[in-house]
N, C-alpha and C. Protein backbone atom coordinates (compact mmCIF):
# COMPACT_ATOMS: atom_id res chain seq x y z
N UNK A 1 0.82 -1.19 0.00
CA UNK A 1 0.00 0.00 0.00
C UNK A 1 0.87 1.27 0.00
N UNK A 2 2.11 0.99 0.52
CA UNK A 2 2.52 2.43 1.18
C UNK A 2 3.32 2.71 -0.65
N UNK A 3 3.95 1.39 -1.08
CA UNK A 3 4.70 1.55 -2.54
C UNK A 3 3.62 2.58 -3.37
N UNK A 4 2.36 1.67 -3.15
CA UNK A 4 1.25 2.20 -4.30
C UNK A 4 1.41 3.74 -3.96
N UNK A 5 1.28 4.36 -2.78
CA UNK A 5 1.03 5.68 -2.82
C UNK A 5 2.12 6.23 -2.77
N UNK A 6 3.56 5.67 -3.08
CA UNK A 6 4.30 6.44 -3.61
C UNK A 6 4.86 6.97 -5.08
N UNK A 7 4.08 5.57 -5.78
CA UNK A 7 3.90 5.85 -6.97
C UNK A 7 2.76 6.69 -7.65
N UNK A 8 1.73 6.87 -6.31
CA UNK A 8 0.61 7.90 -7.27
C UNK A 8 1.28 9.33 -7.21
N UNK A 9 1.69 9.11 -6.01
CA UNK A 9 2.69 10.96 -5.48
C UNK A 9 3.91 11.03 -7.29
N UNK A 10 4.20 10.25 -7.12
CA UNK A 10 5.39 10.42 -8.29
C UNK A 10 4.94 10.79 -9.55
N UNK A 11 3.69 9.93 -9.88
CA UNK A 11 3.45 10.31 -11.02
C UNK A 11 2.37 11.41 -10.85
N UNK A 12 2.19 11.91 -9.99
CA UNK A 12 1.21 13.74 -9.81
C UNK A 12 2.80 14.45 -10.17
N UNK A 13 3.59 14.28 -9.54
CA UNK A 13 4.59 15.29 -9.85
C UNK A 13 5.28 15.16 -10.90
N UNK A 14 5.47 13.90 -11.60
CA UNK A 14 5.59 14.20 -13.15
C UNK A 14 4.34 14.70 -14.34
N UNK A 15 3.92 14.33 -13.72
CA UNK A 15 2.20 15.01 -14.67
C UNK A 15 2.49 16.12 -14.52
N UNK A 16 2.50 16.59 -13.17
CA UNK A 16 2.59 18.39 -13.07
C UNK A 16 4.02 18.60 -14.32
N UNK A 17 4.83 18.54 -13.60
CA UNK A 17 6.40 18.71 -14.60
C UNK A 17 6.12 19.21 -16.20
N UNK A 18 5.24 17.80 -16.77
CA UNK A 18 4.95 17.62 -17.60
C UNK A 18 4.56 19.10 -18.06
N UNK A 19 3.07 19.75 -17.50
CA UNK A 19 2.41 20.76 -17.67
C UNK A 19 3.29 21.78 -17.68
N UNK A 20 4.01 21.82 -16.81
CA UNK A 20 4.62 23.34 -16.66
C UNK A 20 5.88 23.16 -17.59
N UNK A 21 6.45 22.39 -17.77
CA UNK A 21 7.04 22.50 -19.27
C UNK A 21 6.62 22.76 -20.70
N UNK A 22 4.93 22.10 -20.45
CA UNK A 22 4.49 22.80 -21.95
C UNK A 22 4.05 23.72 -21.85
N UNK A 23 3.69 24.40 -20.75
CA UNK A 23 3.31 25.79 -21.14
C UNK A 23 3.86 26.90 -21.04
N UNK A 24 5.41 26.16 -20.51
CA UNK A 24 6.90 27.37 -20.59
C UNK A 24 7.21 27.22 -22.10
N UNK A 25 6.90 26.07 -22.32
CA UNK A 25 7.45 26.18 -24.08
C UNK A 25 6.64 26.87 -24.54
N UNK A 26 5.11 26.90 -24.72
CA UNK A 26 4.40 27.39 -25.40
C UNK A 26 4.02 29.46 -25.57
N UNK A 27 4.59 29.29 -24.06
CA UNK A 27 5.11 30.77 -23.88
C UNK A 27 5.98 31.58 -24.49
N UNK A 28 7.40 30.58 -24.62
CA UNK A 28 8.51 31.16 -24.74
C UNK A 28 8.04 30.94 -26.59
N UNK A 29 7.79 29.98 -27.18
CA UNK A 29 7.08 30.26 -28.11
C UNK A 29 6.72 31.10 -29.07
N UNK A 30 5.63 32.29 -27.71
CA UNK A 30 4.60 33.22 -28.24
C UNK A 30 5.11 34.59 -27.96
N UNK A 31 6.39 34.26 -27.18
CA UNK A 31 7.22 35.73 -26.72
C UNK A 31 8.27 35.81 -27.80
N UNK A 32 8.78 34.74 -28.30
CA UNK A 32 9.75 34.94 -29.37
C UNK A 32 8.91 35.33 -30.94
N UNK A 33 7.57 34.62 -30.66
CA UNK A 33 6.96 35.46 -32.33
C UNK A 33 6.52 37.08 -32.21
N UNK A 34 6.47 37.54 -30.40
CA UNK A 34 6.23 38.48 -30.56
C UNK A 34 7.62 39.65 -31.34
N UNK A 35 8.51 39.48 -30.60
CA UNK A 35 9.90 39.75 -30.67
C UNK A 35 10.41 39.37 -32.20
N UNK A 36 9.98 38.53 -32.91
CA UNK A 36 10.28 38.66 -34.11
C UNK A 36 9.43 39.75 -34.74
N UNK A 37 7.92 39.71 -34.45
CA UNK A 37 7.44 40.79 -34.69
C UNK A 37 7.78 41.78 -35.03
N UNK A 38 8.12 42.38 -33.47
CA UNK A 38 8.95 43.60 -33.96
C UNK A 38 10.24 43.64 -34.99
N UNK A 39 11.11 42.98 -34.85
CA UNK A 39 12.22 42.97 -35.67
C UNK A 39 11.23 43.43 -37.44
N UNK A 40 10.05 42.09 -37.98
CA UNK A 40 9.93 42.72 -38.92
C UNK A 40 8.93 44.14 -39.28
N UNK A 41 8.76 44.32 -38.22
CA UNK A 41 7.72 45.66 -38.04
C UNK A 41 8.51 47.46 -38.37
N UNK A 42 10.22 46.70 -37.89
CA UNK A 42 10.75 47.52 -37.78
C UNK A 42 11.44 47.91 -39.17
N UNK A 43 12.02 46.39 -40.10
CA UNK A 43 12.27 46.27 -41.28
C UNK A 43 11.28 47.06 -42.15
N UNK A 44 9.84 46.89 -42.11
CA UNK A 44 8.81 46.96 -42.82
C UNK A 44 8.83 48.40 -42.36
N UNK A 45 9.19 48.94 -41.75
CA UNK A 45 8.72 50.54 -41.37
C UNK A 45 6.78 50.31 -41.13
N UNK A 46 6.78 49.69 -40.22
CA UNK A 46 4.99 49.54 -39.85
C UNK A 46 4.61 50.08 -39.06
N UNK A 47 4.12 51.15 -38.69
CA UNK A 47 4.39 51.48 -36.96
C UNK A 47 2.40 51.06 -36.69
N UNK A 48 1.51 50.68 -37.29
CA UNK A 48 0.29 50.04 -36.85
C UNK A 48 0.94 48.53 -36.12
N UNK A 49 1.65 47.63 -36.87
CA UNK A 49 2.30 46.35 -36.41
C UNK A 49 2.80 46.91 -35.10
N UNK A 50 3.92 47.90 -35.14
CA UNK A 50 4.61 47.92 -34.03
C UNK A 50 3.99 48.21 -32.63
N UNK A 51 2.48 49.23 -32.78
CA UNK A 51 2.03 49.91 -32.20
C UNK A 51 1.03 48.70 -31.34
N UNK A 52 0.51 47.56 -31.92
CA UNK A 52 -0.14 46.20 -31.60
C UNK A 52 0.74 45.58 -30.87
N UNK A 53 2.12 45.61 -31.00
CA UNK A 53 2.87 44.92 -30.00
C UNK A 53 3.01 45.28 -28.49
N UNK A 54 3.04 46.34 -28.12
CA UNK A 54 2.70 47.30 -27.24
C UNK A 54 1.97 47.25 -26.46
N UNK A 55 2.09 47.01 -24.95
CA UNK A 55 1.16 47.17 -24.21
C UNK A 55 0.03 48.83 -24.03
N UNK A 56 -1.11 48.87 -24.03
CA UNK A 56 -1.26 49.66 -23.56
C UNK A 56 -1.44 50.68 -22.64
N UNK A 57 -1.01 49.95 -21.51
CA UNK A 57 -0.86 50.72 -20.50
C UNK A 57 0.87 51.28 -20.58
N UNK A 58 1.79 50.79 -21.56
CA UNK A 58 3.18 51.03 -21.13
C UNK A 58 3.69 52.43 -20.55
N UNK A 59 3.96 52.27 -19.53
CA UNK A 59 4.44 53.27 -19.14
C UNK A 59 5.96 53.21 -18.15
N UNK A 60 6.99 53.37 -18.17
CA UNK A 60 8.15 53.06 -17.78
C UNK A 60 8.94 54.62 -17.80
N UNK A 61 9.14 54.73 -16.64
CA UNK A 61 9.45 55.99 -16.14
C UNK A 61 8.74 57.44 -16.56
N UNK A 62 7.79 57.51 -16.66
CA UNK A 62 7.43 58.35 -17.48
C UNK A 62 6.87 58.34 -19.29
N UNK A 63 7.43 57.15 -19.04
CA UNK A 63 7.23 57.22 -20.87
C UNK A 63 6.64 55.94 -21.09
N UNK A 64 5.71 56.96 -22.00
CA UNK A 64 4.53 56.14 -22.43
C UNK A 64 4.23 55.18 -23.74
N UNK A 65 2.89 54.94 -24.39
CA UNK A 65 3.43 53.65 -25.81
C UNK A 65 3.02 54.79 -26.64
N UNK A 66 2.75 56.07 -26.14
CA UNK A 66 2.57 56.84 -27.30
C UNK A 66 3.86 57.99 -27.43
N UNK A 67 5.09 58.06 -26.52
CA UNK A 67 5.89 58.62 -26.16
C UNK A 67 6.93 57.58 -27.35
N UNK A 68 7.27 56.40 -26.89
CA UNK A 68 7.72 55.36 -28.10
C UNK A 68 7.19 55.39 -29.27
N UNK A 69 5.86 55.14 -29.44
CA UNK A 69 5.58 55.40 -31.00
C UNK A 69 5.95 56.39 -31.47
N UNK A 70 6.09 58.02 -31.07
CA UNK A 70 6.57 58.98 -32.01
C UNK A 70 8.03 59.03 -32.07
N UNK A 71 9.36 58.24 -31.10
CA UNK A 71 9.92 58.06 -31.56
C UNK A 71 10.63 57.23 -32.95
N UNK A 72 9.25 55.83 -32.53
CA UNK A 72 10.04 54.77 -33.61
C UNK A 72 9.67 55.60 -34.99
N UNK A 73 8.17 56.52 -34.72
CA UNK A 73 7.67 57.27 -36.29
C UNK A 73 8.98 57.98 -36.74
N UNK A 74 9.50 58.85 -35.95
CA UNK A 74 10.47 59.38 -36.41
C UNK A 74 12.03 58.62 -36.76
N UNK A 75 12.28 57.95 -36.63
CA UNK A 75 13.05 57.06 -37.03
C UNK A 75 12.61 56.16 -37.87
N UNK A 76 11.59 55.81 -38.53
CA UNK A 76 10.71 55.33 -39.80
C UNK A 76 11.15 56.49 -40.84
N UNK A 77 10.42 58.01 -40.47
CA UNK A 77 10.43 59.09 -41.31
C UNK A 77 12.10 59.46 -41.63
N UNK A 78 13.05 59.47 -40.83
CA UNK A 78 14.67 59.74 -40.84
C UNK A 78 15.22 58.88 -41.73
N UNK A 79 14.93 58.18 -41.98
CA UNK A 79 15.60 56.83 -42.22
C UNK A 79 14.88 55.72 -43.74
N UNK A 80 15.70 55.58 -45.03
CA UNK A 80 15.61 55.53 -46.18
C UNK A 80 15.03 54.06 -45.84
N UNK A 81 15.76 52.95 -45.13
CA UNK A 81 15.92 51.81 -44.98
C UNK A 81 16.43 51.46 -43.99
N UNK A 82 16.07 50.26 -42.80
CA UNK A 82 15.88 50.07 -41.91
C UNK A 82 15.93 48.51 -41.86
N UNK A 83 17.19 48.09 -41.24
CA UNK A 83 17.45 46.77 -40.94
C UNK A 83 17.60 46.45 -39.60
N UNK A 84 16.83 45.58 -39.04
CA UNK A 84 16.58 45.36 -37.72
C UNK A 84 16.87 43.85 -37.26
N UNK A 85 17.98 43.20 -36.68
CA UNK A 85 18.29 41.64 -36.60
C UNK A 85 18.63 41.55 -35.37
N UNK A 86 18.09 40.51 -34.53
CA UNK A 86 18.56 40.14 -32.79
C UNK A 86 19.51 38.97 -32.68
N UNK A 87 19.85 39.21 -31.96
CA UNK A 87 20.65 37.85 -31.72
C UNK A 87 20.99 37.50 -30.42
N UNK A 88 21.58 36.46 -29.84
CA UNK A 88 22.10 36.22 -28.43
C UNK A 88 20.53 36.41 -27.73
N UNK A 89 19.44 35.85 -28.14
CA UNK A 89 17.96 36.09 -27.29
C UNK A 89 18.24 35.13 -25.91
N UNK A 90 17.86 35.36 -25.09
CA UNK A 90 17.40 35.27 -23.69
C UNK A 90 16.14 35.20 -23.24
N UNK A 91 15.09 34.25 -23.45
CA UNK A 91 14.08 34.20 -22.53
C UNK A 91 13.52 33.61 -21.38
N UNK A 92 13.06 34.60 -20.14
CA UNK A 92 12.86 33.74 -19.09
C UNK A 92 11.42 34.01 -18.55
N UNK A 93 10.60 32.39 -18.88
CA UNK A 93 9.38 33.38 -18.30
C UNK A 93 8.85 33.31 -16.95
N UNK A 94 8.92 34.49 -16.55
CA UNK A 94 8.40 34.49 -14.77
C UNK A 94 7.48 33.70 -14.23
N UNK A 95 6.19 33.77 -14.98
CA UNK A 95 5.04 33.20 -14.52
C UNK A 95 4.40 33.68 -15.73
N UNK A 96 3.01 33.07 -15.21
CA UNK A 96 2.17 32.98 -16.50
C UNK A 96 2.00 34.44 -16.97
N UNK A 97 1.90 35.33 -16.37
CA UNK A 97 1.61 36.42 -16.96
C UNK A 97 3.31 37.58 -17.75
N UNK A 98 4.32 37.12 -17.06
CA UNK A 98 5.20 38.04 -17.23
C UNK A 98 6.38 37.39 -17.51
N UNK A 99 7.11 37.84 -18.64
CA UNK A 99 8.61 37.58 -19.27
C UNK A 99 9.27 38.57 -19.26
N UNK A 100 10.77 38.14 -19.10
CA UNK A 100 11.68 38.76 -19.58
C UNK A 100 12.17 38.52 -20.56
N UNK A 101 12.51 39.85 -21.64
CA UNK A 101 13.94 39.07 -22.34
C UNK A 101 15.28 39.78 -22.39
N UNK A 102 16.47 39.13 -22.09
CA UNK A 102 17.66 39.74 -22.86
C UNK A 102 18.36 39.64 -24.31
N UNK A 103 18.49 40.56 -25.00
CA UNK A 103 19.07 40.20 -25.87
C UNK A 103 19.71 41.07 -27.51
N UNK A 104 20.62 41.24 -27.63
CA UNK A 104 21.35 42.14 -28.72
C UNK A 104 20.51 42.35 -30.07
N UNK A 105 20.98 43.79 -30.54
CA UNK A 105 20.33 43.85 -31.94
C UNK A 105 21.25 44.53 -32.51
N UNK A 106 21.33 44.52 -34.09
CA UNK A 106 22.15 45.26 -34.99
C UNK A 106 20.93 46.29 -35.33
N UNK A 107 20.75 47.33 -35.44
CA UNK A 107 19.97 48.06 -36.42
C UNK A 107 21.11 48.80 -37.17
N UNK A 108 20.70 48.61 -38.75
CA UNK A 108 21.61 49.31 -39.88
C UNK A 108 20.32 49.79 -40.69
N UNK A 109 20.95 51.66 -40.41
CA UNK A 109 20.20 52.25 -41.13
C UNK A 109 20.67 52.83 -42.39
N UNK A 110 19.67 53.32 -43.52
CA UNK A 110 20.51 54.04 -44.55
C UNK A 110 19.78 55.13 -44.79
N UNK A 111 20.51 56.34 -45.27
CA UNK A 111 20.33 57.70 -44.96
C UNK A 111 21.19 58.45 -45.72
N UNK A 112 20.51 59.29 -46.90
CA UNK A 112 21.27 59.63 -47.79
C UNK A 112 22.81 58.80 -48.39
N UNK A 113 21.50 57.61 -49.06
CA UNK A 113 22.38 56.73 -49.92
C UNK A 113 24.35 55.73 -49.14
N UNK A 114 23.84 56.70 -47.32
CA UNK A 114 24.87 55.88 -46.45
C UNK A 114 24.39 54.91 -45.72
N UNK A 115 25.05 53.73 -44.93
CA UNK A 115 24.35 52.94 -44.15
C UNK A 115 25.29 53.14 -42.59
N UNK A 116 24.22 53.01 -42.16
CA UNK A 116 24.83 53.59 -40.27
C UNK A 116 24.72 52.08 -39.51
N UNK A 117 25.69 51.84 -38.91
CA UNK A 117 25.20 50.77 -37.88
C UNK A 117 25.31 51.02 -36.83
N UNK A 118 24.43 50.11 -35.32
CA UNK A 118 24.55 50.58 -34.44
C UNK A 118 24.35 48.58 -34.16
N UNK A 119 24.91 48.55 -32.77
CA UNK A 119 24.68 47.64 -31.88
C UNK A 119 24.55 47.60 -30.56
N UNK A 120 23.44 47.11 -30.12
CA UNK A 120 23.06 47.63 -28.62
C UNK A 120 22.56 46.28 -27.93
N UNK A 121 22.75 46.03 -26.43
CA UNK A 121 21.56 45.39 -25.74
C UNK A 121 20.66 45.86 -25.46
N UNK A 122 19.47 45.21 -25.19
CA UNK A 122 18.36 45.31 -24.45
C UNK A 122 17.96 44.31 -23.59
N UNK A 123 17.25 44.77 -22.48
CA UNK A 123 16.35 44.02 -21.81
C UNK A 123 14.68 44.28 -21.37
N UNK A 124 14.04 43.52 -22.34
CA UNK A 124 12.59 44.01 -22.51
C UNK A 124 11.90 43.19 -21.86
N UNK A 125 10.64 43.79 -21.02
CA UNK A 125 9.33 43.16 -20.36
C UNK A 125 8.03 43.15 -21.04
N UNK A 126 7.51 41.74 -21.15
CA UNK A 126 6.81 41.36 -21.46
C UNK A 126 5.73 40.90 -20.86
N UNK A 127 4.31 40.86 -20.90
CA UNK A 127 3.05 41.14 -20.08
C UNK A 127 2.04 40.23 -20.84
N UNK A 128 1.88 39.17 -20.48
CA UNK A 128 0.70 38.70 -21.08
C UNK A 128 -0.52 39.29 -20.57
N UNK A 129 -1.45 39.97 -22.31
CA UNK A 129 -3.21 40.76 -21.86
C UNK A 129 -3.88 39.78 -22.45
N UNK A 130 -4.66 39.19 -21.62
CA UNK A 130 -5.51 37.66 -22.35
C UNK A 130 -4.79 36.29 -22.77
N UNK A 131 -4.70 36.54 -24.62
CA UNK A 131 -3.89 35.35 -24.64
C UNK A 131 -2.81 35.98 -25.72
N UNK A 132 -2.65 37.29 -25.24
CA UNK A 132 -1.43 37.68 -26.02
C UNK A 132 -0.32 38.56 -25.37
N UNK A 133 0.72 38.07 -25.64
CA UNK A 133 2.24 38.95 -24.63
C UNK A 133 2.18 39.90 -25.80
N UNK A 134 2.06 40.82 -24.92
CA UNK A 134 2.92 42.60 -25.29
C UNK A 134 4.50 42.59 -24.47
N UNK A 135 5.00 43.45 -25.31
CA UNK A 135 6.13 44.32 -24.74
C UNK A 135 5.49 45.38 -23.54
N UNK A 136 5.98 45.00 -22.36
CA UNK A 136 5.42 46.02 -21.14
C UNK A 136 6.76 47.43 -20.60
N UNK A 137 7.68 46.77 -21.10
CA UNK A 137 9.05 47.62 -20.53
C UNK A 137 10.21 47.46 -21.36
N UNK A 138 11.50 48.67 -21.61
CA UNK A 138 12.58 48.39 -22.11
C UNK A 138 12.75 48.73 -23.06
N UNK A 139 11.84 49.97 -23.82
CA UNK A 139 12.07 50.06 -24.80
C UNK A 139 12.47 51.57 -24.37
């Protein structure tokens, strides 16, 4: 008897295991299509795409998703062509509602027939609203 109920305990805690691995995958998943998102939102010069990625409440020190949108507009409008690529990604997700990510980008811009590069980290927060992660912080 006592075996039997150590085998029901074992297999509750691999069942659980089970769960919370698929729905860290399925997360990390839906945070990396967001994050590609942007990358091609940013290529595409879209700022409706970009502006959907976005939480709406974002607000991070003061600055808001409409404080970001007129920057990325203006850097759409500055800028001939716009190459946006990540690399070295980092995702960790907190809990069901909230991720982090770390992780590098090249943006190469071109601007009067020159191309500019820049390379930077970031570390962006992510917010699941319903059944979709926004960017909440880090930009």
């Amino acid at each position: 008897m006592k075996k039997l109920r150590i085998f029901y305990k074992a297999t509750a805690v691999l069942i659980l295991l089970a769960l919370f691995t698929a729905c860290n995958s399925t997360n990390t998943a839906d945070v990396t299509a967001v994050l590609d998102a942007r990358n091609t939102a940013m290529n595409e010069k879209n700022i409706a795409t970009y502006a959907d990625l976005l939480l709406d409440e974002y607000n991070v020190k003061g600055r808001t998703k409409e404080d970001v949108l007129l920057q990325i507009f203006a850097l759409f409008k500055d800028f001939q062509t716009i190459q946006m690529q990540t690399h070295n990604r980092h995702i960790n997700i907190i809990d069901d509602k909230h991720a982090l990510c770390e992780q590098s980008y090249t943006l190469k811009v071109k601007a009067d027939n020159q191309w500019r590069n820049m390379v930077q980290q970031e570390q962006l927060q992510l917010t699941k609203q319903g059944n979709h992660w926004k960017i909440s912080g880090g930009l």
